[in-house]
N, C-alpha and C. Protein backbone atom coordinates (compact mmCIF):
# COMPACT_ATOMS: atom_id res chain seq x y z
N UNK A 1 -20.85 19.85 55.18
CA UNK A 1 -20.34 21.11 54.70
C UNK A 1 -18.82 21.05 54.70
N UNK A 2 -18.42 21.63 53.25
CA UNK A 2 -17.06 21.38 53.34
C UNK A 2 -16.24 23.26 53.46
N UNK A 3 -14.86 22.96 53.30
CA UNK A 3 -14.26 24.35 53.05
C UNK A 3 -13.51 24.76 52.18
N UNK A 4 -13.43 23.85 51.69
CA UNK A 4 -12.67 23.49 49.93
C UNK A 4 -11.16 23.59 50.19
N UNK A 5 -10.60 23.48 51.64
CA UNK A 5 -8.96 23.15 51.42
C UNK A 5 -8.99 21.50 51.56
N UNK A 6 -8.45 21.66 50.30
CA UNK A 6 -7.83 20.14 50.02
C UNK A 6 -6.98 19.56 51.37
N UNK A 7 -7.33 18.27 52.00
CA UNK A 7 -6.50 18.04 53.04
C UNK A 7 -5.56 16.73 52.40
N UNK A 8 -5.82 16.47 51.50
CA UNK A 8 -4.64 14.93 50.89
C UNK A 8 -5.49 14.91 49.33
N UNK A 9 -4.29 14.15 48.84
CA UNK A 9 -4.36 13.68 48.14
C UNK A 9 -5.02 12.00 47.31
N UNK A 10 -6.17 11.58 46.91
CA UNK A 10 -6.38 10.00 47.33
C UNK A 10 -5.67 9.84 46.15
N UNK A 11 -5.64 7.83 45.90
CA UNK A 11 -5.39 7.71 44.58
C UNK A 11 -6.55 6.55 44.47
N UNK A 12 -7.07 6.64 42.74
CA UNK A 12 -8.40 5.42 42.86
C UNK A 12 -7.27 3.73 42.47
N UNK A 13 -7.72 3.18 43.33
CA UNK A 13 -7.33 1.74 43.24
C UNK A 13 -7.85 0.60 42.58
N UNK A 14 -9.68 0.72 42.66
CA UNK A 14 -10.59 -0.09 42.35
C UNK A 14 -11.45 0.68 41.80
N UNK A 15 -12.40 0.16 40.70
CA UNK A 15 -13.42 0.72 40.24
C UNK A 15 -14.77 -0.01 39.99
N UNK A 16 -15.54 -0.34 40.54
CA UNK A 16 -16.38 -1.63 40.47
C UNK A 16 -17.86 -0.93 40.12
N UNK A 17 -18.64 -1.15 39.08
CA UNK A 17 -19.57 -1.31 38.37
C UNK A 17 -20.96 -1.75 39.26
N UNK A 18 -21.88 -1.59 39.69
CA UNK A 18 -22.92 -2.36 40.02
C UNK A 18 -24.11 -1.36 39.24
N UNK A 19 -25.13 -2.13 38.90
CA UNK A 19 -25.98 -1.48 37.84
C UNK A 19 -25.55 0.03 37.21
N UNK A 20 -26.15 0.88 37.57
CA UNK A 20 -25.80 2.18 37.56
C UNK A 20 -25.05 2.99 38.28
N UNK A 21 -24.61 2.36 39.14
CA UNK A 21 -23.35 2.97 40.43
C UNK A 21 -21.98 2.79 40.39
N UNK A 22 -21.31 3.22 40.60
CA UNK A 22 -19.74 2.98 40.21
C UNK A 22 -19.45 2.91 41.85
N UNK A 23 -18.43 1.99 42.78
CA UNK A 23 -17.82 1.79 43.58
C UNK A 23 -16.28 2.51 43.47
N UNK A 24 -15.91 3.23 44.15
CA UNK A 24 -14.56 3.78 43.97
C UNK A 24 -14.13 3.85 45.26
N UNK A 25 -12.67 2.98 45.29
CA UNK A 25 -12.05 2.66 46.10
C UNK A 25 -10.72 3.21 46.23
N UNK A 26 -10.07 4.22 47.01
CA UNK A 26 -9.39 5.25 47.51
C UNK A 26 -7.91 5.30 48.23
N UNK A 27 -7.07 4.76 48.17
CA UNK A 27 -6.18 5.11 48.79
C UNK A 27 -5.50 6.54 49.47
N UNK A 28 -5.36 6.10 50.70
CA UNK A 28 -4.95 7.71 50.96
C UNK A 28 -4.90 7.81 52.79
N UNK A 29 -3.95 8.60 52.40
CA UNK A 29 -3.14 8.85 54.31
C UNK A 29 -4.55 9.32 55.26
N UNK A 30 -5.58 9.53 54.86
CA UNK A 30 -6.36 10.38 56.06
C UNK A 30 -7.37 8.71 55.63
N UNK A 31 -7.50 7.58 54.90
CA UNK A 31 -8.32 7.05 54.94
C UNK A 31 -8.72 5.56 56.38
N UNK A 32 -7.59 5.75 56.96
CA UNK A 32 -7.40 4.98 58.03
C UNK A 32 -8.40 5.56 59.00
N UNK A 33 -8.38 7.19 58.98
CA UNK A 33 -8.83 7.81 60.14
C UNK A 33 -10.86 8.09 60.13
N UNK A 34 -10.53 7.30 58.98
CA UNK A 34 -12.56 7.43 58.12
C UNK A 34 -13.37 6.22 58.92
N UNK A 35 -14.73 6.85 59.05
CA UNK A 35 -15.69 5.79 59.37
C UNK A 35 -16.50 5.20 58.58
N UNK A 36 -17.52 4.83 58.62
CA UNK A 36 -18.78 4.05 57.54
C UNK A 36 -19.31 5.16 57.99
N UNK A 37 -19.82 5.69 56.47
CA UNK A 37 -21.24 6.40 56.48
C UNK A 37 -20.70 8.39 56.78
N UNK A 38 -19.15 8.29 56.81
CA UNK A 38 -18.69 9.81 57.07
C UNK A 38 -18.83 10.14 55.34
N UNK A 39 -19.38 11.23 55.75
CA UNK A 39 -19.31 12.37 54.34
C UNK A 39 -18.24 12.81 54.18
N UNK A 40 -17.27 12.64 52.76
CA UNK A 40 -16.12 13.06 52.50
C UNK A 40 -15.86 13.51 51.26
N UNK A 41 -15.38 14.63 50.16
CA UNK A 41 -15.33 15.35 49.58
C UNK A 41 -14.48 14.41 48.83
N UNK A 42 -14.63 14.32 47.17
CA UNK A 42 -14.26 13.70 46.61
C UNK A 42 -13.88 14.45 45.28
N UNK A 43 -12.85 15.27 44.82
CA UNK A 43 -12.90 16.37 43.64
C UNK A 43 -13.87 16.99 43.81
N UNK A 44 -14.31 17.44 45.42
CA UNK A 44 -15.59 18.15 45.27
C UNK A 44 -16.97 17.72 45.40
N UNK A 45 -17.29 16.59 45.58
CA UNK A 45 -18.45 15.70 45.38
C UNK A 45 -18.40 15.20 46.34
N UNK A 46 -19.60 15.68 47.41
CA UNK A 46 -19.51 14.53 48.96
C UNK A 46 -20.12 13.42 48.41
N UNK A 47 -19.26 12.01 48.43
CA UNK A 47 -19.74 10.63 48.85
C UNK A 47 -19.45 9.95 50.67
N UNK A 48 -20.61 9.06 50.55
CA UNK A 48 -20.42 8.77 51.57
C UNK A 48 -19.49 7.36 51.95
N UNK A 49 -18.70 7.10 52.86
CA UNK A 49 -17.77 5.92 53.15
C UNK A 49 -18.91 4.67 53.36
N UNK A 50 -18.38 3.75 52.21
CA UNK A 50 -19.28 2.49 52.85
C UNK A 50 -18.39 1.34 53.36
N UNK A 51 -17.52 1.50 53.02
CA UNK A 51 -16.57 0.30 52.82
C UNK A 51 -14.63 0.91 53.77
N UNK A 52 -14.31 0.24 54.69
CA UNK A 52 -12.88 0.17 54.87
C UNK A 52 -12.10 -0.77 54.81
N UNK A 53 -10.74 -0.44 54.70
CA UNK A 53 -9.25 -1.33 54.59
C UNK A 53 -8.46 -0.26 55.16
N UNK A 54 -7.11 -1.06 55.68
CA UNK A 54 -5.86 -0.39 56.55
C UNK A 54 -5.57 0.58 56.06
N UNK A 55 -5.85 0.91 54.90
CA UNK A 55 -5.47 2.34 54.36
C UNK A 55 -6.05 2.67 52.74
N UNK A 56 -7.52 2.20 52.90
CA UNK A 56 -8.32 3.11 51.67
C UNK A 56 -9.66 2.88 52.36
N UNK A 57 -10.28 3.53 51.41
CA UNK A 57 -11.65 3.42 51.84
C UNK A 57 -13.00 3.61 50.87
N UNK A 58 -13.88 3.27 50.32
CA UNK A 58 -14.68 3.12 49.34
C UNK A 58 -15.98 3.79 49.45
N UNK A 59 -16.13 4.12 48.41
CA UNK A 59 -17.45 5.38 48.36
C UNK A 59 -18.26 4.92 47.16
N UNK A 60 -19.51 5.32 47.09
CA UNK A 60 -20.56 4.96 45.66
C UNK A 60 -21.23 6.40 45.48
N UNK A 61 -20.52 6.67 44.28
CA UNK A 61 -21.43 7.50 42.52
C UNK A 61 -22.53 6.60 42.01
N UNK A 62 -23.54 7.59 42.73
CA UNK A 62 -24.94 7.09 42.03
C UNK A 62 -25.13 7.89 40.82
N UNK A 63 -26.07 7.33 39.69
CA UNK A 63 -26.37 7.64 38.03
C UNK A 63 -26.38 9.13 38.39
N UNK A 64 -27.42 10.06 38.88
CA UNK A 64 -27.38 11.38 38.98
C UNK A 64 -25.51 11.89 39.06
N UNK A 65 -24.76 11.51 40.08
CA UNK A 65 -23.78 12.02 40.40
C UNK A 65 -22.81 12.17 39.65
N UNK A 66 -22.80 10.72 38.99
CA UNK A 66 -21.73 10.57 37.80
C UNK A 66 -22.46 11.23 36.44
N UNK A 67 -23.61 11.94 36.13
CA UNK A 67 -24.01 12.70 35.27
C UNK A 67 -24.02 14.18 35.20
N UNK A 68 -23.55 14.37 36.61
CA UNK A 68 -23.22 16.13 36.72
C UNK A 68 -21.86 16.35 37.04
N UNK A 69 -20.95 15.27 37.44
CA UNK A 69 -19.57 15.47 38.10
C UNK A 69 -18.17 14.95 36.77
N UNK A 70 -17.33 15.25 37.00
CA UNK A 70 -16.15 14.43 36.22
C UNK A 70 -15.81 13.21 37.42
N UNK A 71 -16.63 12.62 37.42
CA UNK A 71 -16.20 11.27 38.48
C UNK A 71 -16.29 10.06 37.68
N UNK A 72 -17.31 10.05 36.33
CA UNK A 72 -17.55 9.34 35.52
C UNK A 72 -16.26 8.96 34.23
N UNK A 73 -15.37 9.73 34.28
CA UNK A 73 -13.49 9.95 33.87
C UNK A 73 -12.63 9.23 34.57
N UNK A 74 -13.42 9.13 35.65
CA UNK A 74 -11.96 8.80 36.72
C UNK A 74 -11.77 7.32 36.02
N UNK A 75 -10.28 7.17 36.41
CA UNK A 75 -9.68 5.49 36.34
C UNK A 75 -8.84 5.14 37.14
N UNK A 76 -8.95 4.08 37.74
CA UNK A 76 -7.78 3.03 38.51
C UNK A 76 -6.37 4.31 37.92
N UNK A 77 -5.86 5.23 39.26
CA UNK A 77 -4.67 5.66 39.32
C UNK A 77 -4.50 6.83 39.65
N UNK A 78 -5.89 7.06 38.91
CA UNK A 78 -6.04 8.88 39.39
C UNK A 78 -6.16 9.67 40.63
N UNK A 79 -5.81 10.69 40.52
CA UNK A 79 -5.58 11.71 41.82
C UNK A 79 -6.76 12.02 41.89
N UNK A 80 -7.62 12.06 43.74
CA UNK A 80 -8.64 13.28 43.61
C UNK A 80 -7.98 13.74 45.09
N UNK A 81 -8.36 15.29 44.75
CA UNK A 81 -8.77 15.45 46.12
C UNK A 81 -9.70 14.89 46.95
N UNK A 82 -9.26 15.41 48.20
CA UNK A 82 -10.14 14.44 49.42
C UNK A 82 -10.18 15.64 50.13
N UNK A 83 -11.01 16.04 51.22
CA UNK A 83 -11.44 17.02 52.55
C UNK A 83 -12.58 16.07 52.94
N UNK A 84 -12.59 16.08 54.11
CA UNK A 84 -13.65 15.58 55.18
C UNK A 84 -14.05 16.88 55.71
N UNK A 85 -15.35 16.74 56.08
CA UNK A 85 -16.53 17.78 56.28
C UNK A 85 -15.86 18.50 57.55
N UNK A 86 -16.19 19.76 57.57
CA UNK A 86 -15.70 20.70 58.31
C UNK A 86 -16.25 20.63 60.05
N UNK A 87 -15.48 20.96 60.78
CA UNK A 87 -16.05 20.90 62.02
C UNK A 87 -16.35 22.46 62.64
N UNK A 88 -17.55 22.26 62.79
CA UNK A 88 -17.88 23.69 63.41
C UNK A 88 -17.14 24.75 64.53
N UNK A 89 -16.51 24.05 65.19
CA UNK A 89 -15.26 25.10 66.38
C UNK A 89 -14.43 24.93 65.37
N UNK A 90 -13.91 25.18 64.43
CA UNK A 90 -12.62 25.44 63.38
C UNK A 90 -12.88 26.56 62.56
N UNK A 91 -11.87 26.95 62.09
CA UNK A 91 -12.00 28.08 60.95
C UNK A 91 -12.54 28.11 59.86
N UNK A 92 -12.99 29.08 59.32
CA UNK A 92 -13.24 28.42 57.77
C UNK A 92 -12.35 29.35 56.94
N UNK A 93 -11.07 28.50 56.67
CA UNK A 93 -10.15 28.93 55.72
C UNK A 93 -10.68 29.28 54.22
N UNK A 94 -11.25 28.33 53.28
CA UNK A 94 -11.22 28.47 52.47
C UNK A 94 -12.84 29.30 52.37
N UNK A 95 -13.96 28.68 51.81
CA UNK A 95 -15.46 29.18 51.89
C UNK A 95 -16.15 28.29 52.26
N UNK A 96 -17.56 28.77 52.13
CA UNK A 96 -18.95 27.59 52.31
C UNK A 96 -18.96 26.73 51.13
N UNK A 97 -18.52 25.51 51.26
CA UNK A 97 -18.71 24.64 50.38
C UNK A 97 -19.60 23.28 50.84
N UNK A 98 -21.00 23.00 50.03
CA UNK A 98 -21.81 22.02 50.38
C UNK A 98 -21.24 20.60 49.90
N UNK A 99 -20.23 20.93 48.89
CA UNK A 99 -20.30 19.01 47.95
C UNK A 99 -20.91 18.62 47.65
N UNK A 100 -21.78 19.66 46.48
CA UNK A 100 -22.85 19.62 45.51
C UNK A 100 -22.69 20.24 44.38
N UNK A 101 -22.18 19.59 43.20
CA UNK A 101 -21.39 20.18 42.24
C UNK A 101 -22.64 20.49 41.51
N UNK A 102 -22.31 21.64 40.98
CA UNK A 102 -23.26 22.44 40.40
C UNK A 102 -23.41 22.08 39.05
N UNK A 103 -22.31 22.26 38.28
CA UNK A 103 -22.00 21.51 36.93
C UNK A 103 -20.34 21.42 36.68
N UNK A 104 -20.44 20.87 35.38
CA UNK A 104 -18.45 20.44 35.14
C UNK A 104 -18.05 22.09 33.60
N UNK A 105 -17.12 22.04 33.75
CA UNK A 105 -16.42 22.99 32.73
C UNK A 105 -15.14 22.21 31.84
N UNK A 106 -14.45 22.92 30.82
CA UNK A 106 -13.15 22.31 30.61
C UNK A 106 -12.68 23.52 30.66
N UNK A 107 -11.10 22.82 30.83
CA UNK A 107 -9.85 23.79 31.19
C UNK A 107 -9.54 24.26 29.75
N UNK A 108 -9.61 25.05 29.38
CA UNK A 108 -9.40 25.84 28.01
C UNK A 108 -7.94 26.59 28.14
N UNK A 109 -7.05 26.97 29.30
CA UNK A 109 -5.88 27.93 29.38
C UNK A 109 -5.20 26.86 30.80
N UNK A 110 -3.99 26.56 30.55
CA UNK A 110 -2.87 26.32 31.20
C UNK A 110 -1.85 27.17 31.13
N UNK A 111 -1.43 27.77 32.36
CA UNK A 111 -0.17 28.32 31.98
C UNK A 111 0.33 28.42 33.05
N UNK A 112 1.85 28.09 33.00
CA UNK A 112 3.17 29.04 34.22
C UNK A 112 3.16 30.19 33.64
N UNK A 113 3.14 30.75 35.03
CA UNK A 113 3.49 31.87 34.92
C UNK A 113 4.40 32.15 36.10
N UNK A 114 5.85 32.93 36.04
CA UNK A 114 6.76 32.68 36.91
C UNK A 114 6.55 32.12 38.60
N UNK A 115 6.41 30.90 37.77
CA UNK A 115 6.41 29.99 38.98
C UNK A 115 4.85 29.49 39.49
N UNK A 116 3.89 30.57 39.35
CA UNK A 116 2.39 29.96 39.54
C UNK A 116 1.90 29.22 38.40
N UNK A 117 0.40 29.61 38.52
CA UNK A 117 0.03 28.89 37.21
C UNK A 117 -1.30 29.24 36.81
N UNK A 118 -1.72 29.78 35.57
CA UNK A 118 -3.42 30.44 35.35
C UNK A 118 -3.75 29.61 34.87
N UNK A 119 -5.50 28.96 35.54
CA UNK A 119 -5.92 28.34 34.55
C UNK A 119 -7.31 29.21 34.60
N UNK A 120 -7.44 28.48 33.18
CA UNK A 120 -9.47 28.94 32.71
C UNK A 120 -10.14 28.26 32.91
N UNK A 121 -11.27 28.31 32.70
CA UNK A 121 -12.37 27.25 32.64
C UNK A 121 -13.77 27.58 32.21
N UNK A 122 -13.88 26.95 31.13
CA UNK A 122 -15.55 27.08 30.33
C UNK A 122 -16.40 26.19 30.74
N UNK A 123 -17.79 27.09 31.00
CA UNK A 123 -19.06 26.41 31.30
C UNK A 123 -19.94 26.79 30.65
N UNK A 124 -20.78 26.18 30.63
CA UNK A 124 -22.45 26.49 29.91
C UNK A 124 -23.46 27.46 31.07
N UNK A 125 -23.27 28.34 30.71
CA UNK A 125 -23.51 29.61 30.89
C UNK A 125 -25.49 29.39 30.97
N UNK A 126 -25.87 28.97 30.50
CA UNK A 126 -27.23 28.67 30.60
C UNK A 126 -27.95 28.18 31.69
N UNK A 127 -27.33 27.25 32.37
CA UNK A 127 -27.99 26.51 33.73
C UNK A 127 -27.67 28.00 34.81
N UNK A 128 -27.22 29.05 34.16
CA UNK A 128 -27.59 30.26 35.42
C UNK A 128 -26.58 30.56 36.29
N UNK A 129 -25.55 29.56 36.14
CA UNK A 129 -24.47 29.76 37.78
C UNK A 129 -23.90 31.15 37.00
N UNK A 130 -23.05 31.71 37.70
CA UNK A 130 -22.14 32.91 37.62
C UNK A 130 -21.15 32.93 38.26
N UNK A 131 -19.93 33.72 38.15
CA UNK A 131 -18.54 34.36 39.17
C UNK A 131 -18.81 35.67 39.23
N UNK A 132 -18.19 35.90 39.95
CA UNK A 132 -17.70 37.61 39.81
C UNK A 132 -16.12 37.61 40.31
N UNK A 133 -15.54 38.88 39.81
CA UNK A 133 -13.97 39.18 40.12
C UNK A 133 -13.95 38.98 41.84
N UNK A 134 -12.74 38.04 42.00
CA UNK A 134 -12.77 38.07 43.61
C UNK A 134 -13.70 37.27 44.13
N UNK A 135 -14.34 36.96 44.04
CA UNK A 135 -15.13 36.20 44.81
C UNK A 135 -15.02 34.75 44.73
N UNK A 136 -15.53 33.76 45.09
CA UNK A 136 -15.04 32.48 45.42
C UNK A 136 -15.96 31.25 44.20
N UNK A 137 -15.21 30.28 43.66
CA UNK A 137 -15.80 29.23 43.35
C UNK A 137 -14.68 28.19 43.89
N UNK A 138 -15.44 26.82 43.13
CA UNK A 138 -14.84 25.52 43.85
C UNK A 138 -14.51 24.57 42.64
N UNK A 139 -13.45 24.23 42.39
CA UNK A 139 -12.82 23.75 41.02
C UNK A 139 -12.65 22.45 41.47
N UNK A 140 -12.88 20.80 41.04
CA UNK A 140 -12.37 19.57 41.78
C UNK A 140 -12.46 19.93 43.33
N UNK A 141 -12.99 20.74 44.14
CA UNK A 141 -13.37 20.76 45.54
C UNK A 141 -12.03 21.81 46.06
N UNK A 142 -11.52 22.26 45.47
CA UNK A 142 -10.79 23.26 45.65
C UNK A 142 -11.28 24.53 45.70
N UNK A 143 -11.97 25.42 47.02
CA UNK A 143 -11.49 26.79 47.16
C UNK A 143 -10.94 27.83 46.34
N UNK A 144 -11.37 28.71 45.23
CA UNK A 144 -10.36 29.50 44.59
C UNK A 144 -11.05 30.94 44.62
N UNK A 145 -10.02 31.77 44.63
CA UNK A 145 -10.58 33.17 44.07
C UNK A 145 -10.51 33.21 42.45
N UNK A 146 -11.65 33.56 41.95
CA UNK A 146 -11.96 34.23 40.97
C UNK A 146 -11.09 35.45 40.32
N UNK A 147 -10.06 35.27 39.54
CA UNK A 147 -9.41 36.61 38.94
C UNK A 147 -10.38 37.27 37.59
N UNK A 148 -10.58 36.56 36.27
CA UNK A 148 -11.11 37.24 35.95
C UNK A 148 -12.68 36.43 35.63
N UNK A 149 -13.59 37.34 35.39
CA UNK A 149 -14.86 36.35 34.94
C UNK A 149 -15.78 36.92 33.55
N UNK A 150 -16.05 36.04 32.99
CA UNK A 150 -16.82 36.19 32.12
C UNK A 150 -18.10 35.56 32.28
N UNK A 151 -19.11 35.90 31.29
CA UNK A 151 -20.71 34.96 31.50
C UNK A 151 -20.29 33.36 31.25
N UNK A 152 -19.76 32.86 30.86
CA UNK A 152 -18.97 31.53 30.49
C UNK A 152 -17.75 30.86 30.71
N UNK A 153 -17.50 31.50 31.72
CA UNK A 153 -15.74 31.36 31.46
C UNK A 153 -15.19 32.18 32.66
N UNK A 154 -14.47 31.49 33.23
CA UNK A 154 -13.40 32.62 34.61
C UNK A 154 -12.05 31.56 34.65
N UNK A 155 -10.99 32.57 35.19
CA UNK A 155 -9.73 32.51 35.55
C UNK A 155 -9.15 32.24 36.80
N UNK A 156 -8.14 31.71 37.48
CA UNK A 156 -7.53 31.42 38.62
C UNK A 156 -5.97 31.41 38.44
N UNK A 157 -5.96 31.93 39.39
CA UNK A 157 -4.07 31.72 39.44
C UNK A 157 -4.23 30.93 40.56
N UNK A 158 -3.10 30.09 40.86
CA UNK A 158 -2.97 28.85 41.67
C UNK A 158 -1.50 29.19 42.05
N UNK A 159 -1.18 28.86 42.98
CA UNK A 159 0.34 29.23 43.89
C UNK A 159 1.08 28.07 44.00
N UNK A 160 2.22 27.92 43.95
CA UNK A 160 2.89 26.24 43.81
C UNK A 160 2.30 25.24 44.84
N UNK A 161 2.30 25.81 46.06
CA UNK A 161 1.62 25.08 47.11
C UNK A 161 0.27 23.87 46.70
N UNK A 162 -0.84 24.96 46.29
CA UNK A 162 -1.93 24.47 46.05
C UNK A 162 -1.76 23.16 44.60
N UNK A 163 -0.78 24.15 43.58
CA UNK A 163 -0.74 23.20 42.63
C UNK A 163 0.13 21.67 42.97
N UNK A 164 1.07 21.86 44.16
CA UNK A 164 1.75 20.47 44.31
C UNK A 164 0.70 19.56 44.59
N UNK A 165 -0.26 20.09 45.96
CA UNK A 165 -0.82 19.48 46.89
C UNK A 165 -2.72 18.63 46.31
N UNK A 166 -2.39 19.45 45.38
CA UNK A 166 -3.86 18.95 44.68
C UNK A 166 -3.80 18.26 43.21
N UNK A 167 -5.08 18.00 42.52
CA UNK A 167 -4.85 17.35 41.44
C UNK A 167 -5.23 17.80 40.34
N UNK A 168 -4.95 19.58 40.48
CA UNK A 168 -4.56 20.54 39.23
C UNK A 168 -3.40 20.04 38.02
N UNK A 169 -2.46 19.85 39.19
CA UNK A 169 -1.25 19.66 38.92
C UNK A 169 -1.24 18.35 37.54
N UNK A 170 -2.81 17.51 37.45
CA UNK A 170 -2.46 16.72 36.24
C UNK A 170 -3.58 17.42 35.60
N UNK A 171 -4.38 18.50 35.35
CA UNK A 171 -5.23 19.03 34.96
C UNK A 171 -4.96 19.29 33.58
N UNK A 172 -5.37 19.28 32.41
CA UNK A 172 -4.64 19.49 31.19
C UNK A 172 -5.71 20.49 30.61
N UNK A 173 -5.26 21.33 29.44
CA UNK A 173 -6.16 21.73 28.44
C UNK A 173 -7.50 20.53 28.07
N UNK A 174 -8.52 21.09 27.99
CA UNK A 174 -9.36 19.77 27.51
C UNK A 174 -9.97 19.03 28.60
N UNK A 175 -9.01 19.04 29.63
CA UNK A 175 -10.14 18.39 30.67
C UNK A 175 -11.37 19.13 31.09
N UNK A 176 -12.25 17.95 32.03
CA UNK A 176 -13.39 18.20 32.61
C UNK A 176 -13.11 18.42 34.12
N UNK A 177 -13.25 19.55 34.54
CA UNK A 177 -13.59 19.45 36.14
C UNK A 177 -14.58 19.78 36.71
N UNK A 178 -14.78 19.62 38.09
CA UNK A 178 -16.54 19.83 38.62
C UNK A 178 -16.60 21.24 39.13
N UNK A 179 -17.75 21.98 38.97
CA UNK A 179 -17.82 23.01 39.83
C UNK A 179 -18.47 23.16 40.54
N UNK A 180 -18.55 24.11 41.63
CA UNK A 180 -19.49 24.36 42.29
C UNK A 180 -19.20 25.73 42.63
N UNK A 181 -20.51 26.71 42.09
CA UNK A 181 -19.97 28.15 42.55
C UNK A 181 -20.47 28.51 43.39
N UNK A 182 -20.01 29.38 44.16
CA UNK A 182 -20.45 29.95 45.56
C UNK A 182 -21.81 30.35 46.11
N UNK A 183 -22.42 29.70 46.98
CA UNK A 183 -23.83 29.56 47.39
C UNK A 183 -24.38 31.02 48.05
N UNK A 184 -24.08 31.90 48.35
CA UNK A 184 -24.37 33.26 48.34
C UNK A 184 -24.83 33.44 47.27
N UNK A 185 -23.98 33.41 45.98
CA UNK A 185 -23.92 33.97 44.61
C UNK A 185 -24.97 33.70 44.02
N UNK A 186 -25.25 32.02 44.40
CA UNK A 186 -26.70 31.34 43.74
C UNK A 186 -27.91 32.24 44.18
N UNK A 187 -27.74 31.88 46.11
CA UNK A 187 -28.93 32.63 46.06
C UNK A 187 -29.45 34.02 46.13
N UNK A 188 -28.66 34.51 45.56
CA UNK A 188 -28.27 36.39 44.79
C UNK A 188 -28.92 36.26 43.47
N UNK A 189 -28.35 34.89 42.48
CA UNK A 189 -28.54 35.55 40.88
C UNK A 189 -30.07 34.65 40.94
N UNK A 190 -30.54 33.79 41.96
CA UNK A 190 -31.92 33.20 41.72
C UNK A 190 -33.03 34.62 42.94
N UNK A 191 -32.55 35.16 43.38
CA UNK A 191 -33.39 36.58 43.62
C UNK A 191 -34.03 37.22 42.81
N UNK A 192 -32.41 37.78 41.98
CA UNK A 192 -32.65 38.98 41.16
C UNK A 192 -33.57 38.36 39.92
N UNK A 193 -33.18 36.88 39.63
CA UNK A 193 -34.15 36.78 38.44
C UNK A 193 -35.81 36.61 38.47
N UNK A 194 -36.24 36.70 39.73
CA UNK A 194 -37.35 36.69 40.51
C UNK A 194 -38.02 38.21 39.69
């Protein structure tokens, strides 16, 4: 279980192929402090550590994973976020986040706005997920409030902080990111459709 504050930044180094699995190999300041087999948040997507070095550490996207996530994009250079699973005597800053991406959207609206930054994001409205105003989803494994929402489509403003520290900041019109919307919400809109 994660909490969706981004704790670093990785960068991918290696990308290695084995049948249907992709190997992705990680650079990054918290990867020294990783074990074999720790669950760690990856743009949102818990993989598990199979592999270490002095300072990265390697995870495997199985066929399912890389068919519901934007992990199947990634290339040798790219930014993801990283969070390691939450520890139960700690806070939970951000929300309940499992690292089970629900489905991916694209960023349809970039903008500064004095000094922050709104973005959008369209989904296929059919597989059932939802937002509501205020309430929480998980963008690349990022924590956000919900400003505005539509049946297809919701908004975020992002604060310089979040945008330095994460990998919004190379997010463009057109991209794909992963979501995952808030697990209350799921099991609210799979009630009511009962």
């Amino acid at each position: 279980m994660f909490t969706g504050i981004i704790e670093t930044l990785g960068e991918v180094t290696a990308i290695k192929n084995d049948h249907t699995n992709i190997h992705f190999t990680i650079s990054s300041a918290i990867s020294h402090e990783l074990k074999i087999d720790q669950s760690v948040a990856h743009n949102g997507v818990c993989l598990t550590v199979v592999a270490l070095n002095d300072d990265s550490h390697t995870v495997t996207a199985i066929d399912e994973t890389l068919n519901k996530t934007n992990l199947k994009s990634v290339k040798v250079g790219s930014k993801v976020n990283l969070e390691r699973c939450m520890q139960m005597n700690a806070r939970l800053d951000g929300h309940i986040v499992q690292g089970h991406v629900d489905q991916t959207a694209t960023c349809i609206k970039r903008e500064e706005i004095d000094g922050s930054w709104e973005f959008r994001f369209k989904y296929d409205a059919s597989k059932g997920n939802v937002t509501v105003e205020k309430g929480s989803a998980c963008v690349n494994g990022i924590s956000l409030t919900v400003v505005n929402s539509a049946d297809d489509e919701f908004s975020v403003f992002i604060i310089p902080y979040t945008f330095e520290h994460t990998n919004l900041q190379e997010v463009q019109v057109g991209d794909t990111v992963n979501l995952e919307f808030d697990i209350i919400g799921k099991y609210v809109a799979r009630l009511m459709g009962k």
